[in-house]
PDB file of N, CA and C in Angstrom:
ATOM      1  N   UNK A   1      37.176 -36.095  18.740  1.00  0.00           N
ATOM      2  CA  UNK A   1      36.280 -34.978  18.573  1.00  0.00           C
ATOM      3  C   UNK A   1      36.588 -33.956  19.657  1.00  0.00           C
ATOM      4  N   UNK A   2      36.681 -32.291  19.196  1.00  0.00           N
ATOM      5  CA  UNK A   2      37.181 -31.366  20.093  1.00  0.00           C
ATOM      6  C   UNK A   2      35.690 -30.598  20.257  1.00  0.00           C
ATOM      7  N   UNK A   3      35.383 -30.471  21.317  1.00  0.00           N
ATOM      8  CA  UNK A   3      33.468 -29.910  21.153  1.00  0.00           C
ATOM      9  C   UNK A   3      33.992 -28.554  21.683  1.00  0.00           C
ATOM     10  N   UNK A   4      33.935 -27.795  21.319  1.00  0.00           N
ATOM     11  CA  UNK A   4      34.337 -25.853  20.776  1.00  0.00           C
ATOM     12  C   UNK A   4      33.457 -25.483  21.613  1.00  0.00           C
ATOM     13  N   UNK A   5      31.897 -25.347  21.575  1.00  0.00           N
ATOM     14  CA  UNK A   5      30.874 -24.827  21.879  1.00  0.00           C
ATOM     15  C   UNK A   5      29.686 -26.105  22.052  1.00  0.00           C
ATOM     16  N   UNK A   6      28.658 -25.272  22.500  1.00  0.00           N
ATOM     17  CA  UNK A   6      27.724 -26.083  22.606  1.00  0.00           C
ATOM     18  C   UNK A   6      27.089 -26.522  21.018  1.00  0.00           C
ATOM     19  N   UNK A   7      27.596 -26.031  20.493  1.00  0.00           N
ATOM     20  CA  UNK A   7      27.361 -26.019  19.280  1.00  0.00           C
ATOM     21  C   UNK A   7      27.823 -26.566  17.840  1.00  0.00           C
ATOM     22  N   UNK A   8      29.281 -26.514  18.095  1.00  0.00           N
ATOM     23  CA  UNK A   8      30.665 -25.978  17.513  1.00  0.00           C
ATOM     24  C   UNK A   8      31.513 -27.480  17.754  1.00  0.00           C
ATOM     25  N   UNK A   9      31.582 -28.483  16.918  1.00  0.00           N
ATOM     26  CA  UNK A   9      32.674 -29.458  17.507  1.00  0.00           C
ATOM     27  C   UNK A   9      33.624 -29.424  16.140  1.00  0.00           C
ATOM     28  N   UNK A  10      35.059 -29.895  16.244  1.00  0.00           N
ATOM     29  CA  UNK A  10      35.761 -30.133  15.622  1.00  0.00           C
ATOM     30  C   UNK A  10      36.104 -31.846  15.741  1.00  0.00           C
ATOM     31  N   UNK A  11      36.560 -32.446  14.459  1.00  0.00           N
ATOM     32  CA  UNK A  11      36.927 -33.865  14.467  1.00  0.00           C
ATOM     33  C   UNK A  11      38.639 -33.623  13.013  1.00  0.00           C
ATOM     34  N   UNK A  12      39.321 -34.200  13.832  1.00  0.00           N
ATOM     35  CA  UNK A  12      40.131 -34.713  12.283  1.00  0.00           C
ATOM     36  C   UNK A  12      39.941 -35.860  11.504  1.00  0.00           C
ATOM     37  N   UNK A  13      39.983 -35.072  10.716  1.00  0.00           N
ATOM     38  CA  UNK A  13      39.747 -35.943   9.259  1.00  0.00           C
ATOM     39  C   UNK A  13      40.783 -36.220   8.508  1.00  0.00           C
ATOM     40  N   UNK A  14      42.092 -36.143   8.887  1.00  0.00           N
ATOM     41  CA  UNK A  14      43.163 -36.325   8.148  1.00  0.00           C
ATOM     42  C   UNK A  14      43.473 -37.846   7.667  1.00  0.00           C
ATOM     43  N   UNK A  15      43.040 -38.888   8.029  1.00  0.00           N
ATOM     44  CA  UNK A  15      43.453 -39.999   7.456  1.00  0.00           C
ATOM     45  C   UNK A  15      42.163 -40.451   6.515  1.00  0.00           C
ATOM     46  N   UNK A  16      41.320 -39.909   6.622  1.00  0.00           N
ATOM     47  CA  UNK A  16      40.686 -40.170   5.669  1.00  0.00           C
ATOM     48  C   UNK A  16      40.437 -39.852   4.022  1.00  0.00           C
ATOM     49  N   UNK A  17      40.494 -40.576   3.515  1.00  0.00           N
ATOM     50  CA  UNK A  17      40.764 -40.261   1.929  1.00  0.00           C
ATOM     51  C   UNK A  17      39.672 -39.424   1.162  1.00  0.00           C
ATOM     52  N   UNK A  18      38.330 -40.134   1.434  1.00  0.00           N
ATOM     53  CA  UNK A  18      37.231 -39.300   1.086  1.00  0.00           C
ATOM     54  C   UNK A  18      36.256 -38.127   1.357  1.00  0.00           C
ATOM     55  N   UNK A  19      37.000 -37.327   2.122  1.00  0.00           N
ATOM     56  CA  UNK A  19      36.603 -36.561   3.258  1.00  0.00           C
ATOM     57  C   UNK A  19      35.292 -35.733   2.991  1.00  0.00           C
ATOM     58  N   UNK A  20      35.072 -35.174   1.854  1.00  0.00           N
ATOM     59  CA  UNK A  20      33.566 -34.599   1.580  1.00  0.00           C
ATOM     60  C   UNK A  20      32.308 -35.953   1.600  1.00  0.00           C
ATOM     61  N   UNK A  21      32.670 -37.196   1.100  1.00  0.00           N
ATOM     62  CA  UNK A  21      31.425 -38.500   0.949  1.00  0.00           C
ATOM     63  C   UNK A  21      31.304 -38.179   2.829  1.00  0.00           C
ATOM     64  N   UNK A  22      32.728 -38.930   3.464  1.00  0.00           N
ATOM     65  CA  UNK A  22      32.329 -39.102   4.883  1.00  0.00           C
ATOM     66  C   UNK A  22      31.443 -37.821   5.549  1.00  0.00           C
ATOM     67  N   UNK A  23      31.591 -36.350   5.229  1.00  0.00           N
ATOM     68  CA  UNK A  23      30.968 -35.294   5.958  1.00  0.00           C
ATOM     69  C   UNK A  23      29.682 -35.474   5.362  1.00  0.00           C
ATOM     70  N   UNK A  24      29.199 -35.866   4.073  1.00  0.00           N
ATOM     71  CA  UNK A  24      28.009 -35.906   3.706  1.00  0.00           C
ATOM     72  C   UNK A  24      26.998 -36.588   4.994  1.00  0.00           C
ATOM     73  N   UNK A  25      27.977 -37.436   5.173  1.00  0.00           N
ATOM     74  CA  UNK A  25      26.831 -38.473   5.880  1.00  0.00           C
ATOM     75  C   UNK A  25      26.281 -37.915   7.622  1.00  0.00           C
ATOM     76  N   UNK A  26      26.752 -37.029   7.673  1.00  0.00           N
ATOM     77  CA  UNK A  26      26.574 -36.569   9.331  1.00  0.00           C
ATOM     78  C   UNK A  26      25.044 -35.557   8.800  1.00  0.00           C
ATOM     79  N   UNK A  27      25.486 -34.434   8.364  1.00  0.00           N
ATOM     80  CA  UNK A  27      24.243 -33.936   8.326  1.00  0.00           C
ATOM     81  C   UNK A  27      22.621 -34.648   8.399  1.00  0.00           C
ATOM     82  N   UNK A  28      22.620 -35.231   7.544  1.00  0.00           N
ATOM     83  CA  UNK A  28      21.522 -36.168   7.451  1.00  0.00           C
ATOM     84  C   UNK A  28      21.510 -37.343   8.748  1.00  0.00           C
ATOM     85  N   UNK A  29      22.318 -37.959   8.957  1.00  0.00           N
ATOM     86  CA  UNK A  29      22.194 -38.535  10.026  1.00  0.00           C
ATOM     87  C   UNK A  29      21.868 -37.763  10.931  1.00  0.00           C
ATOM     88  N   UNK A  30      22.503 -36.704  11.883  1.00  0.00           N
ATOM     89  CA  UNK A  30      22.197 -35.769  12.749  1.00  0.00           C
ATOM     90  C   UNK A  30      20.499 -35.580  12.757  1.00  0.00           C
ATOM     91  N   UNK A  31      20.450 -35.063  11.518  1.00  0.00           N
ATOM     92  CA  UNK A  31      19.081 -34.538  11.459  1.00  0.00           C
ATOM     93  C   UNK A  31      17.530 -35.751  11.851  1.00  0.00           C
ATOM     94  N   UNK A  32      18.600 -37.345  11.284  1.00  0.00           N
ATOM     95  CA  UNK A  32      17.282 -38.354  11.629  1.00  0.00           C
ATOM     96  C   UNK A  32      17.174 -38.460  13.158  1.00  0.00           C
ATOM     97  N   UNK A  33      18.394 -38.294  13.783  1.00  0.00           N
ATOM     98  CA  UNK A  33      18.724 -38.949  15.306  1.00  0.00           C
ATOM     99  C   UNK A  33      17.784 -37.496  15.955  1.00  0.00           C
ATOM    100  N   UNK A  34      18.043 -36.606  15.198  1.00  0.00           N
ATOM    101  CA  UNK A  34      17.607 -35.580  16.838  1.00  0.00           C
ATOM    102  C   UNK A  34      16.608 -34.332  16.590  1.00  0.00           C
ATOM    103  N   UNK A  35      16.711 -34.118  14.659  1.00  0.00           N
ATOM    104  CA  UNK A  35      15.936 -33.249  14.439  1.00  0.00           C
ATOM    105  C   UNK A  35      16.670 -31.901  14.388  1.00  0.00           C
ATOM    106  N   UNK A  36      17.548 -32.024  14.404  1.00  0.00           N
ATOM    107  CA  UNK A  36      18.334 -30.782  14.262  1.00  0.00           C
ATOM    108  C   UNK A  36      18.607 -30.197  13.311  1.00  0.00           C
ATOM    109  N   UNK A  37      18.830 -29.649  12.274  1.00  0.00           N
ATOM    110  CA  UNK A  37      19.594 -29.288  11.275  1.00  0.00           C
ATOM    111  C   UNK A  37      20.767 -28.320  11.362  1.00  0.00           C
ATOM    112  N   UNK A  38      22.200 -29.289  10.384  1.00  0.00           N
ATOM    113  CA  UNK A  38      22.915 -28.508  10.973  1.00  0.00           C
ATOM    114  C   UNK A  38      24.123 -28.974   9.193  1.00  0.00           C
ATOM    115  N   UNK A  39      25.005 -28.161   9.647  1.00  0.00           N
ATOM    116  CA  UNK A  39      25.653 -28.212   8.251  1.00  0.00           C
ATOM    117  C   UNK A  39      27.595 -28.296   8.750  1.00  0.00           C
ATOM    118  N   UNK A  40      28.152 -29.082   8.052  1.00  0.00           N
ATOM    119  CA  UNK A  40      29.439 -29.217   7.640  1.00  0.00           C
ATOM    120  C   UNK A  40      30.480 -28.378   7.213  1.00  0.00           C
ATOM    121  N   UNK A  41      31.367 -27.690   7.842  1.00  0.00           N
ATOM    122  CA  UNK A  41      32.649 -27.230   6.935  1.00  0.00           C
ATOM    123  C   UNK A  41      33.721 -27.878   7.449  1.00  0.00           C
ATOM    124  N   UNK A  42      34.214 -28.030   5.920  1.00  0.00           N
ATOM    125  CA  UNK A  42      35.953 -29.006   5.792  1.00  0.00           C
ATOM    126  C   UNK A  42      36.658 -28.223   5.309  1.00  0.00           C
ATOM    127  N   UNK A  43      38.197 -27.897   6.259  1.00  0.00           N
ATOM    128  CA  UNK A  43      39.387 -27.099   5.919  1.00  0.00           C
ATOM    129  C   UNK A  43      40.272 -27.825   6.744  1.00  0.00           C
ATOM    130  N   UNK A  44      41.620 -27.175   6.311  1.00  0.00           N
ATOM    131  CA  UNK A  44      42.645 -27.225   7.199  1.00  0.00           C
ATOM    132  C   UNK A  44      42.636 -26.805   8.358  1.00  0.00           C
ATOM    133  N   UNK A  45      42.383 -25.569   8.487  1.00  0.00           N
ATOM    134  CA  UNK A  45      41.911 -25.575   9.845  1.00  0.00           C
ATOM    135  C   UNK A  45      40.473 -24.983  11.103  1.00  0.00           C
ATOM    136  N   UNK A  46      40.678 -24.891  12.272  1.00  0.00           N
ATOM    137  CA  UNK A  46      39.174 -24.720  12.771  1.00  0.00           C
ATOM    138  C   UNK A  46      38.821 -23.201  12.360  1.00  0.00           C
ATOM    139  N   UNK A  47      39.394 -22.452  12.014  1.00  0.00           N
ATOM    140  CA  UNK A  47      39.160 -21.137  11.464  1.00  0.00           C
ATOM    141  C   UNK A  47      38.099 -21.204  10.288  1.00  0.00           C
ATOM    142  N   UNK A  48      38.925 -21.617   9.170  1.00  0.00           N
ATOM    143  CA  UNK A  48      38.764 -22.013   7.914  1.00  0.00           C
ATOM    144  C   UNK A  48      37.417 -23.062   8.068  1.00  0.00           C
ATOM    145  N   UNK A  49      37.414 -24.036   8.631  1.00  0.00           N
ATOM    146  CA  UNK A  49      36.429 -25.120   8.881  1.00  0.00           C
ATOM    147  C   UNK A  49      35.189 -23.907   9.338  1.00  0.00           C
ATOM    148  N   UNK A  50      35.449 -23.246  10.756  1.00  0.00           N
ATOM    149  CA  UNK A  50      33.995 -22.216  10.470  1.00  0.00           C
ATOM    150  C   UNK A  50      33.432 -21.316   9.960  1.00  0.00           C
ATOM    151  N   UNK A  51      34.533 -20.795   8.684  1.00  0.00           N
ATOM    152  CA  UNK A  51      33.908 -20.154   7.762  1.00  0.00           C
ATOM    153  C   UNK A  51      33.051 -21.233   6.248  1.00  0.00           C
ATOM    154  N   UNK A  52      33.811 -22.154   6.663  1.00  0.00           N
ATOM    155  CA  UNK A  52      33.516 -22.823   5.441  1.00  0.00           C
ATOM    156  C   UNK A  52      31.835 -23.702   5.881  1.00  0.00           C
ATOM    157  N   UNK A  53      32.065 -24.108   7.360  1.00  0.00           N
ATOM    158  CA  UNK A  53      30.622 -24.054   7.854  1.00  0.00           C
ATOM    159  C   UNK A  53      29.307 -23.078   7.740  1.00  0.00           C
ATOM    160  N   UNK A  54      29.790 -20.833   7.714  1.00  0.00           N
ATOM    161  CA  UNK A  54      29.330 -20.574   7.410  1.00  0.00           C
ATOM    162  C   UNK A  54      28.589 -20.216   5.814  1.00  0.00           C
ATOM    163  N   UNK A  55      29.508 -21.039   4.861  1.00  0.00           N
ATOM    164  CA  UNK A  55      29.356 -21.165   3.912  1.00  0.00           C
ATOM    165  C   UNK A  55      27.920 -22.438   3.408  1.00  0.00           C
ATOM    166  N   UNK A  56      28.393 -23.363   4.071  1.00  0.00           N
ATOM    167  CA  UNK A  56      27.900 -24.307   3.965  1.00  0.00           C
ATOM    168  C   UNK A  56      26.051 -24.377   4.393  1.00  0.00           C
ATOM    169  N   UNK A  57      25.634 -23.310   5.117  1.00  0.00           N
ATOM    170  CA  UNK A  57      24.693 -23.114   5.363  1.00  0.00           C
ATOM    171  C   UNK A  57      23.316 -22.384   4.241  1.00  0.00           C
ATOM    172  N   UNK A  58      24.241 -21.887   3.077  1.00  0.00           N
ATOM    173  CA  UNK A  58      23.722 -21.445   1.921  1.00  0.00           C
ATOM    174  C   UNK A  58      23.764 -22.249   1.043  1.00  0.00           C
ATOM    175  N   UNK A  59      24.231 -23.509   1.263  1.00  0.00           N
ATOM    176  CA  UNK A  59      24.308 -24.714   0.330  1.00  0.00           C
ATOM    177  C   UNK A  59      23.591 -25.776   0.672  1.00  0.00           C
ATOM    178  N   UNK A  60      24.356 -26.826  -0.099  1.00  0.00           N
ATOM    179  CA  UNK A  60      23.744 -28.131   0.507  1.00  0.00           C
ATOM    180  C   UNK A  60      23.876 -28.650   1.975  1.00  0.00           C
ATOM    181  N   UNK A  61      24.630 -27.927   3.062  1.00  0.00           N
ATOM    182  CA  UNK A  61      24.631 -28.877   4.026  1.00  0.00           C
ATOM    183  C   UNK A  61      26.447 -28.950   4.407  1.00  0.00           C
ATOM    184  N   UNK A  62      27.213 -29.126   3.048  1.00  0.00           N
ATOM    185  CA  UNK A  62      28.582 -29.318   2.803  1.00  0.00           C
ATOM    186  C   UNK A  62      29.231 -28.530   2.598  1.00  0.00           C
ATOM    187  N   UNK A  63      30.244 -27.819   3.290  1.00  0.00           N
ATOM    188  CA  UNK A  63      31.574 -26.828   1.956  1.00  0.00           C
ATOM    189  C   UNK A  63      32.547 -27.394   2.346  1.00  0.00           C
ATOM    190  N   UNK A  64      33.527 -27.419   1.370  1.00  0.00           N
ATOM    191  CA  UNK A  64      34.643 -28.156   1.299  1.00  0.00           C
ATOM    192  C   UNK A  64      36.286 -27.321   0.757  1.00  0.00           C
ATOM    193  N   UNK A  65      36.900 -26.701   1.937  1.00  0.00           N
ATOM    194  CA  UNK A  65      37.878 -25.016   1.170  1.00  0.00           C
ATOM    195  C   UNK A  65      39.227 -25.989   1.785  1.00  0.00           C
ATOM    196  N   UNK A  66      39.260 -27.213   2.018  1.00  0.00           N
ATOM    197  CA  UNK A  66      39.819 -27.745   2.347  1.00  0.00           C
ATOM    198  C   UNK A  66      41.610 -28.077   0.760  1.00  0.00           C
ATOM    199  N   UNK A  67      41.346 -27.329   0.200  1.00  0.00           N
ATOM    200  CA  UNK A  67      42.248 -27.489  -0.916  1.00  0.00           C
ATOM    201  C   UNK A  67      43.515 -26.733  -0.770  1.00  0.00           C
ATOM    202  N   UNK A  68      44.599 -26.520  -1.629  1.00  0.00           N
ATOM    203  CA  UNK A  68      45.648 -26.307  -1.416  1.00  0.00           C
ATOM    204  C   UNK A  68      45.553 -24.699  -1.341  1.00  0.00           C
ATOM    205  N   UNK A  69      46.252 -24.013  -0.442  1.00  0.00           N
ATOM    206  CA  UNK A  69      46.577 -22.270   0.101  1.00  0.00           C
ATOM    207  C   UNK A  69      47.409 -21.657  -0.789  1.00  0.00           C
ATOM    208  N   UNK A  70      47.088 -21.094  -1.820  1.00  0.00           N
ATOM    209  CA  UNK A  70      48.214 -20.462  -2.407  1.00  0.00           C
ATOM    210  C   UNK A  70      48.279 -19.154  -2.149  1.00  0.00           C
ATOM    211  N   UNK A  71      49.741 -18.877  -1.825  1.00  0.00           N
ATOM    212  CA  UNK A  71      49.982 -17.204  -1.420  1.00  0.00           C
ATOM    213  C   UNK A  71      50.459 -16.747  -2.458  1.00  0.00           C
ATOM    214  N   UNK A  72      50.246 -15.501  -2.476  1.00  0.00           N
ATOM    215  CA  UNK A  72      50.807 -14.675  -3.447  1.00  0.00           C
ATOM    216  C   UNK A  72      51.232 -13.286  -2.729  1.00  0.00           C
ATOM    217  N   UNK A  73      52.724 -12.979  -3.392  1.00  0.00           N
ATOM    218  CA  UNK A  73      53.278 -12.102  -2.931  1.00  0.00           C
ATOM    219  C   UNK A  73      52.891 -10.744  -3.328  1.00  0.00           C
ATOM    220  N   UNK A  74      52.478  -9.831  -3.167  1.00  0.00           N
ATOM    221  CA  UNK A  74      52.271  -8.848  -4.005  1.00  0.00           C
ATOM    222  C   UNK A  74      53.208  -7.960  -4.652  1.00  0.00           C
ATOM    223  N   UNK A  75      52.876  -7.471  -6.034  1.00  0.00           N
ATOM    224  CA  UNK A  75      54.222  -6.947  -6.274  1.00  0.00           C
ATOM    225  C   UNK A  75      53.929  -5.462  -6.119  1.00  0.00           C
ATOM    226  N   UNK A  76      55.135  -4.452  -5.643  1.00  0.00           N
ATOM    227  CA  UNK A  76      55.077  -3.016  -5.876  1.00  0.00           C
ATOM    228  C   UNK A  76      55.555  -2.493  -6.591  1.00  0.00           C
ATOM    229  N   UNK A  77      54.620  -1.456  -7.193  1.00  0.00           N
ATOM    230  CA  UNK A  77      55.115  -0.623  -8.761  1.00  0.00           C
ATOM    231  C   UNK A  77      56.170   0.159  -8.773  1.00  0.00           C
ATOM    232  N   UNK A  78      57.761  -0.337  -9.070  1.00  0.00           N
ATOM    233  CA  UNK A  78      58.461   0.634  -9.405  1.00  0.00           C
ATOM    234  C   UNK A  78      59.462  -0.330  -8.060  1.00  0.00           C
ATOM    235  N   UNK A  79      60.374   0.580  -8.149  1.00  0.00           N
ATOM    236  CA  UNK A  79      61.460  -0.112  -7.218  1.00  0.00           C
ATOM    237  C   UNK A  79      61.483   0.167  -5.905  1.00  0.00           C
ATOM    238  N   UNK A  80      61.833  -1.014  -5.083  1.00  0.00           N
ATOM    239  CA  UNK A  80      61.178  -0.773  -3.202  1.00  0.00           C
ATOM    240  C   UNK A  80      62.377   0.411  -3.005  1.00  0.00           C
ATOM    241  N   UNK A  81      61.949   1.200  -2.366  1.00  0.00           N
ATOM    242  CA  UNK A  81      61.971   2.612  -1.563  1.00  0.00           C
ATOM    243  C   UNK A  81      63.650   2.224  -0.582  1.00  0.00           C
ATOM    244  N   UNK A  82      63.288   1.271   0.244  1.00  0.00           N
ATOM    245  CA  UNK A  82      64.154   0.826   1.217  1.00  0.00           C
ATOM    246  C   UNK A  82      65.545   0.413   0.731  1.00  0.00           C
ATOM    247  N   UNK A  83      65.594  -0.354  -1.198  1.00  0.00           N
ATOM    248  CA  UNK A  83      66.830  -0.735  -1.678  1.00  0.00           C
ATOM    249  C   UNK A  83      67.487   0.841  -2.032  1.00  0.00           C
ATOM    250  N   UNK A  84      66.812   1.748  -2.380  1.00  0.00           N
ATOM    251  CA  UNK A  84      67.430   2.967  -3.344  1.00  0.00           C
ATOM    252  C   UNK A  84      67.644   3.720  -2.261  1.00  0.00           C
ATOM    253  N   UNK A  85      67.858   3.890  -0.930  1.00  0.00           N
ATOM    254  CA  UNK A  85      68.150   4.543   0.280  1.00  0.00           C
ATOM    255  C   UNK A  85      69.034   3.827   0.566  1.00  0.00           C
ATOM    256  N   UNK A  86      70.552   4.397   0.451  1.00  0.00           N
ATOM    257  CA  UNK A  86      71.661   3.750   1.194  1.00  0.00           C
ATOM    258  C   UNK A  86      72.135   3.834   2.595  1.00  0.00           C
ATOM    259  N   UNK A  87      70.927   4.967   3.122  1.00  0.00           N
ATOM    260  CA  UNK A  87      71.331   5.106   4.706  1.00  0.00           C
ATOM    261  C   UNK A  87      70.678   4.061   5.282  1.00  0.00           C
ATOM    262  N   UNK A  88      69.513   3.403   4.712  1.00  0.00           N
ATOM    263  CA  UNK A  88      68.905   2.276   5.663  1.00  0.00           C
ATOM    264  C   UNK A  88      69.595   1.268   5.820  1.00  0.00           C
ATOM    265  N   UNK A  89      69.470   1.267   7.193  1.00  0.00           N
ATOM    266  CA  UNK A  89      69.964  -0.486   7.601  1.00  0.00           C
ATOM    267  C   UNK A  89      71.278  -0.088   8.307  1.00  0.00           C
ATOM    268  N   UNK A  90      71.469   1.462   8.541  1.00  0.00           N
ATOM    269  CA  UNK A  90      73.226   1.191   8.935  1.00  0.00           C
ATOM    270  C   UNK A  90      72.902   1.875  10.583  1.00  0.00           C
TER     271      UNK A  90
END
C-alpha cells in the first residue's frame, strides 16, 4: 500500500483475478471499522484510479475504468501539408 495523502492510498491489484468483488469489500468494511465513508477507483493507473474514484462517488462506492486503452489516431481531411512540400525536411 502507497498512502498518497492523508486521504489518498494506492494498493496493487495486479495479481488478483477478481479485482472489482475484492474492492467491493473495503468500502463497507472501512465504513464498519471507523465510520467513514469512502469509495473505490480501479485503473491502470494512480491517475486514472483518481478519476475513477471521482467517479465512484456518484455511484455505488465502486468504478472500475480499469479495461483495455484504445487509441485512436486521428485522421486529417485531405492530404498532410508536410508530404506535398518538397522543401521540408531538407
Amino acid at each position: 500500500m502507497e498512502v498518497h495523502r492523508i486521504n489518498d492510498s494506492f494498493i496493487d491489484v495486479s495479481g488478483i483475478p477478481e479485482v472489482v468483488d475484492f474492492a467491493r469489500q473495503f468500502p463497507t468494511q472501512v465504513h464498519c471499522w471507523s465510520g467513514i465513508p469512502n469509495c473505490i477507483g480501479v485503473a491502470s493507473t494512480k491517475t486514472l484510479a483518481k478519476m475513477a474514484n471521482k467517479l465512484a462517488k456518484s455511484g455505488d462506492g465502486v468504478q472500475n475504468v480499469s479495461g483495455p486503452i484504445r487509441r485512436r489516431t486521428p485522421q486529417l481531411p485531405g492530404p498532410n501539408p508536410a508530404q506535398s512540400d518538397a522543401r521540408l525536411g531538407r
